[in-house]
Every structure is written in structure tokens, then in C-alpha cells.
C-alpha atoms as a PDB file:
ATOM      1  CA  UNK A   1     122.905  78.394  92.418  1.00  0.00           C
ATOM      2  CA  UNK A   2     121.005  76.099  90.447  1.00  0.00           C
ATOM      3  CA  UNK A   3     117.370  77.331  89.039  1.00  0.00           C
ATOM      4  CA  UNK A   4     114.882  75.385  87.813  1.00  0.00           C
ATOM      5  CA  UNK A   5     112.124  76.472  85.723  1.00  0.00           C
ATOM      6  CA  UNK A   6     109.166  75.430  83.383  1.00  0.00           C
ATOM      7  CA  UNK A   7     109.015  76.709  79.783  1.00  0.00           C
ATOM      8  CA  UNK A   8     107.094  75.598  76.422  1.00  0.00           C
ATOM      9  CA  UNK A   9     108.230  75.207  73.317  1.00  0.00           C
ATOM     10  CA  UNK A  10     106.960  75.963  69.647  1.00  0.00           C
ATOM     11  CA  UNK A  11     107.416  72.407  69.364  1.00  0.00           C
ATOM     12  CA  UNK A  12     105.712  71.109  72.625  1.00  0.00           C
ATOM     13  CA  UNK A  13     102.798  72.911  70.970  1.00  0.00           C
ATOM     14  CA  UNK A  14     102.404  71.844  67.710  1.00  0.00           C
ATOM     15  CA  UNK A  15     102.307  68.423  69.226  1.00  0.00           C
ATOM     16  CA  UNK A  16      99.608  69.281  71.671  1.00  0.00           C
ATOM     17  CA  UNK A  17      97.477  70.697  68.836  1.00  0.00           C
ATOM     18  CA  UNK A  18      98.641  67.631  66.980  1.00  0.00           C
ATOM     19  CA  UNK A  19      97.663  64.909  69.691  1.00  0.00           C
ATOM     20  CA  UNK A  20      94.183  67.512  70.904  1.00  0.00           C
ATOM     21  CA  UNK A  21      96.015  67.654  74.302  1.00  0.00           C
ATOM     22  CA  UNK A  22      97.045  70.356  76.594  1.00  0.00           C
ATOM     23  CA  UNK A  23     101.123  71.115  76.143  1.00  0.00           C
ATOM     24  CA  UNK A  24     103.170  70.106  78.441  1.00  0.00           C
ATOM     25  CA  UNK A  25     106.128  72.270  79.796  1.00  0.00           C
ATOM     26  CA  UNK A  26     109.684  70.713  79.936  1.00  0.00           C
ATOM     27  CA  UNK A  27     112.210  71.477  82.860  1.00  0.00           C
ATOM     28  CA  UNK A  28     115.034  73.740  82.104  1.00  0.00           C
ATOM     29  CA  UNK A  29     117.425  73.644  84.969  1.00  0.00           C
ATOM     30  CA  UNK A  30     120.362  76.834  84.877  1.00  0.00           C
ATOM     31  CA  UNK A  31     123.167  77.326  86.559  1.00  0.00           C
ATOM     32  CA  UNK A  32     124.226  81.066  87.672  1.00  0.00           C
ATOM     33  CA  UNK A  33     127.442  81.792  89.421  1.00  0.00           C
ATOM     34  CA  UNK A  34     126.930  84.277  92.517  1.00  0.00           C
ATOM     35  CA  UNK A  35     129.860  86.142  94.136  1.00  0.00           C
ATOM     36  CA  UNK A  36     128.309  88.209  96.866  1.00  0.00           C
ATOM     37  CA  UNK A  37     124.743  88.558  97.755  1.00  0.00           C
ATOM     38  CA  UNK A  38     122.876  91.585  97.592  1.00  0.00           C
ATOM     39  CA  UNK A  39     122.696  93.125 101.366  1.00  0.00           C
ATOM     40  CA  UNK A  40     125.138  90.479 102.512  1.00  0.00           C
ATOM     41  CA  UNK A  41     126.481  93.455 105.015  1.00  0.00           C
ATOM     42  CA  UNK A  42     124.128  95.599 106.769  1.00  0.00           C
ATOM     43  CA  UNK A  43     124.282  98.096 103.515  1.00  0.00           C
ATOM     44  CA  UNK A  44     122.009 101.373 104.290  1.00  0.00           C
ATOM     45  CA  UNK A  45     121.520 102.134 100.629  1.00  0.00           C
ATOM     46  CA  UNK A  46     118.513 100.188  99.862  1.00  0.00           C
ATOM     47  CA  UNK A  47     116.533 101.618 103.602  1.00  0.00           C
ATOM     48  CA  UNK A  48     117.344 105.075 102.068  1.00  0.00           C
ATOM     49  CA  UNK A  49     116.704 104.220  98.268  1.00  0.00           C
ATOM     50  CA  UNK A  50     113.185 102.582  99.509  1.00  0.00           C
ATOM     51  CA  UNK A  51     112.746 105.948 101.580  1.00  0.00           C
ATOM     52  CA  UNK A  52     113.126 107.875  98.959  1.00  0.00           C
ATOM     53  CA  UNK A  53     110.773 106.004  96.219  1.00  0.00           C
ATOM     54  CA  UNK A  54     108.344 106.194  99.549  1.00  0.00           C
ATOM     55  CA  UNK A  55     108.569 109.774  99.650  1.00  0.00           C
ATOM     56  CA  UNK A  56     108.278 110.336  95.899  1.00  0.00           C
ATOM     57  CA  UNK A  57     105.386 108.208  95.762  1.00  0.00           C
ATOM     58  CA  UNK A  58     103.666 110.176  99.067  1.00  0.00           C
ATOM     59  CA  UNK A  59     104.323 113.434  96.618  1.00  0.00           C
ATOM     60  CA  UNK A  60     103.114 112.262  93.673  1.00  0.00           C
ATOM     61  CA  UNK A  61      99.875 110.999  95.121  1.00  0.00           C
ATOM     62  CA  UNK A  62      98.986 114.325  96.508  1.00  0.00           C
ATOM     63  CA  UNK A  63      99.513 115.878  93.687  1.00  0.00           C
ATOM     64  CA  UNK A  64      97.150 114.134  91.714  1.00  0.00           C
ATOM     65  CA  UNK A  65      94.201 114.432  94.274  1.00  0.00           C
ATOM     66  CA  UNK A  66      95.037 117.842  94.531  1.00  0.00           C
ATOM     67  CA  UNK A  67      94.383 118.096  90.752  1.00  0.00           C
ATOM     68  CA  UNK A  68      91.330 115.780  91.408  1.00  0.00           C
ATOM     69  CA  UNK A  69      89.962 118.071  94.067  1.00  0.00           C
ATOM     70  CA  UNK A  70      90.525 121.301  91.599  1.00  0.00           C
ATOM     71  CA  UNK A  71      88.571 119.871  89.322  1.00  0.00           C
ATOM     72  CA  UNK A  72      85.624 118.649  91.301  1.00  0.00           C
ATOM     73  CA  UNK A  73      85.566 122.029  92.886  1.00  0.00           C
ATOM     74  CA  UNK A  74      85.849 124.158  89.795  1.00  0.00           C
ATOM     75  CA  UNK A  75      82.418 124.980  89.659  1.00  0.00           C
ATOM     76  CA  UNK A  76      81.399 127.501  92.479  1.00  0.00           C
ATOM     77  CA  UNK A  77      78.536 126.018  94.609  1.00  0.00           C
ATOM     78  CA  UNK A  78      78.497 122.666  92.545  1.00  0.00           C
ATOM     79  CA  UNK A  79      80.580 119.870  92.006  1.00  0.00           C
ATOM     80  CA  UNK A  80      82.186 119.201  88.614  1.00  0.00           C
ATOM     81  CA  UNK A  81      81.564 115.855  88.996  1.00  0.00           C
ATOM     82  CA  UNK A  82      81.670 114.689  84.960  1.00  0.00           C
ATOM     83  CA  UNK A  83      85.412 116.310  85.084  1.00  0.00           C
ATOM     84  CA  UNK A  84      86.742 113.813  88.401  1.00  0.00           C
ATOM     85  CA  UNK A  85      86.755 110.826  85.787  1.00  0.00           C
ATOM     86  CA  UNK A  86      88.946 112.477  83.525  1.00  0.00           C
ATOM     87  CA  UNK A  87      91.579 111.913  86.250  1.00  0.00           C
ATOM     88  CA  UNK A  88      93.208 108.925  86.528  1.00  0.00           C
ATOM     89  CA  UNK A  89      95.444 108.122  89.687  1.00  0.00           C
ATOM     90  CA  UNK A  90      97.392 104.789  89.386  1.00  0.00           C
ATOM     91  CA  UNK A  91      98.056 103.099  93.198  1.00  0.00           C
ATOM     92  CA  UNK A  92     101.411 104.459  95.058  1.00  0.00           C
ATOM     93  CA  UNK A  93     103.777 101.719  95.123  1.00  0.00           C
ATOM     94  CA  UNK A  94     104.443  99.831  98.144  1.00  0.00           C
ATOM     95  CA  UNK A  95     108.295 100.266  99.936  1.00  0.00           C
ATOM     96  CA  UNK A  96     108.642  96.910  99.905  1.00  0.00           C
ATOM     97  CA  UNK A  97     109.362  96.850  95.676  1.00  0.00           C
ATOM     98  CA  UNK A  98     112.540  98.474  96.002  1.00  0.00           C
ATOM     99  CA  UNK A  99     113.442  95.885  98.794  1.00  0.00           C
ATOM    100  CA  UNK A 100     112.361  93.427  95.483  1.00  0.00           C
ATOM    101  CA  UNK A 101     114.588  95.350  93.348  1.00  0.00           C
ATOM    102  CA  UNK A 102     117.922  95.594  95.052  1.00  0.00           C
END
């Protein structure tokens, strides 16, 4: 495989401070060797690995709006509205980023 990608250089700076330019990135093309590709057979492992990151995701979620919920209803008859912001739930990741990651 040949990859090709765009980087700057301390150099390619300087200059562009130098010359009151924007820098310009240079091409750096690299070569990488590949044996076997990743699912080249119809491999199960990554269906049940993205399953399982699914599942652990699905848990983790409800277990943070349960803790969300606890704490807006600690106050009998009113909400405890002040204490929901001290929860923070980050977004449940999508199956398709272990499908990325095999």
C-alpha cells in the first residue's frame, strides 16, 4: 500500500512567518507492507466484539440516568432540579467504532 499524506514542518513555518504567508504542507508518501486484511474471511469476532461494546454502552447509559433521575427526584413532592447538572452523561458510542477499530 502506498499512503500519501500532508504534514508541516518547523521549517515550512519559520519560512511562512518569514515570507508573512500561510505555510504550506509538503507530501510525504509511505509505504506499508500488508499481509492479510482485517475481516478478509467472514471472521465473527468483530459482530460479537461490536455487540458487546453495544451492550456495555446500553448499560452504562442507564445507569447514569438512573442516577440522574435519583437525583432529580430526591426531594419528595419537588424536583431537585439544581442537583441534575451535577450529572454529566457523555453520548453512548455508536457500533459502528469498533467496526473502525478492528
Amino acid at each position: 500500500m502506498v499512503l500519501y499524506d500532508l504534514r508541516y514542518s518547523a521549517h515550512t513555518f519559520s519560512e511562512a512567518i518569514r515570507e508573512s504567508r500561510r505555510p504550506q504542507p509538503h507530501v510525504v508518501r509511505r509505504m506499508v507492507d500488508v499481509y492479510s486484511f482485517p475481516r478478509y474471511r467472514q471472521d465473527r469476532s468483530v459482530a460479537r466484539w461490536s455487540a458487546e461494546e453495544e451492550s456495555r454502552a446500553r448499560q452504562r447509559l442507564r445507569a447514569q440516568v438512573g442516577t440522574l433521575l435519583r437525583l432529580v427526584r430526591a426531594n419528595a413532592g419537588g424536583l431537585a432540579l439544581d442537583a441534575a447538572h451535577t450529572v454529566e452523561i457523555p453520548p453512548a458510542r455508536h457500533r459502528r467504532s469498533s467496526l473502525w477499530l478492528a
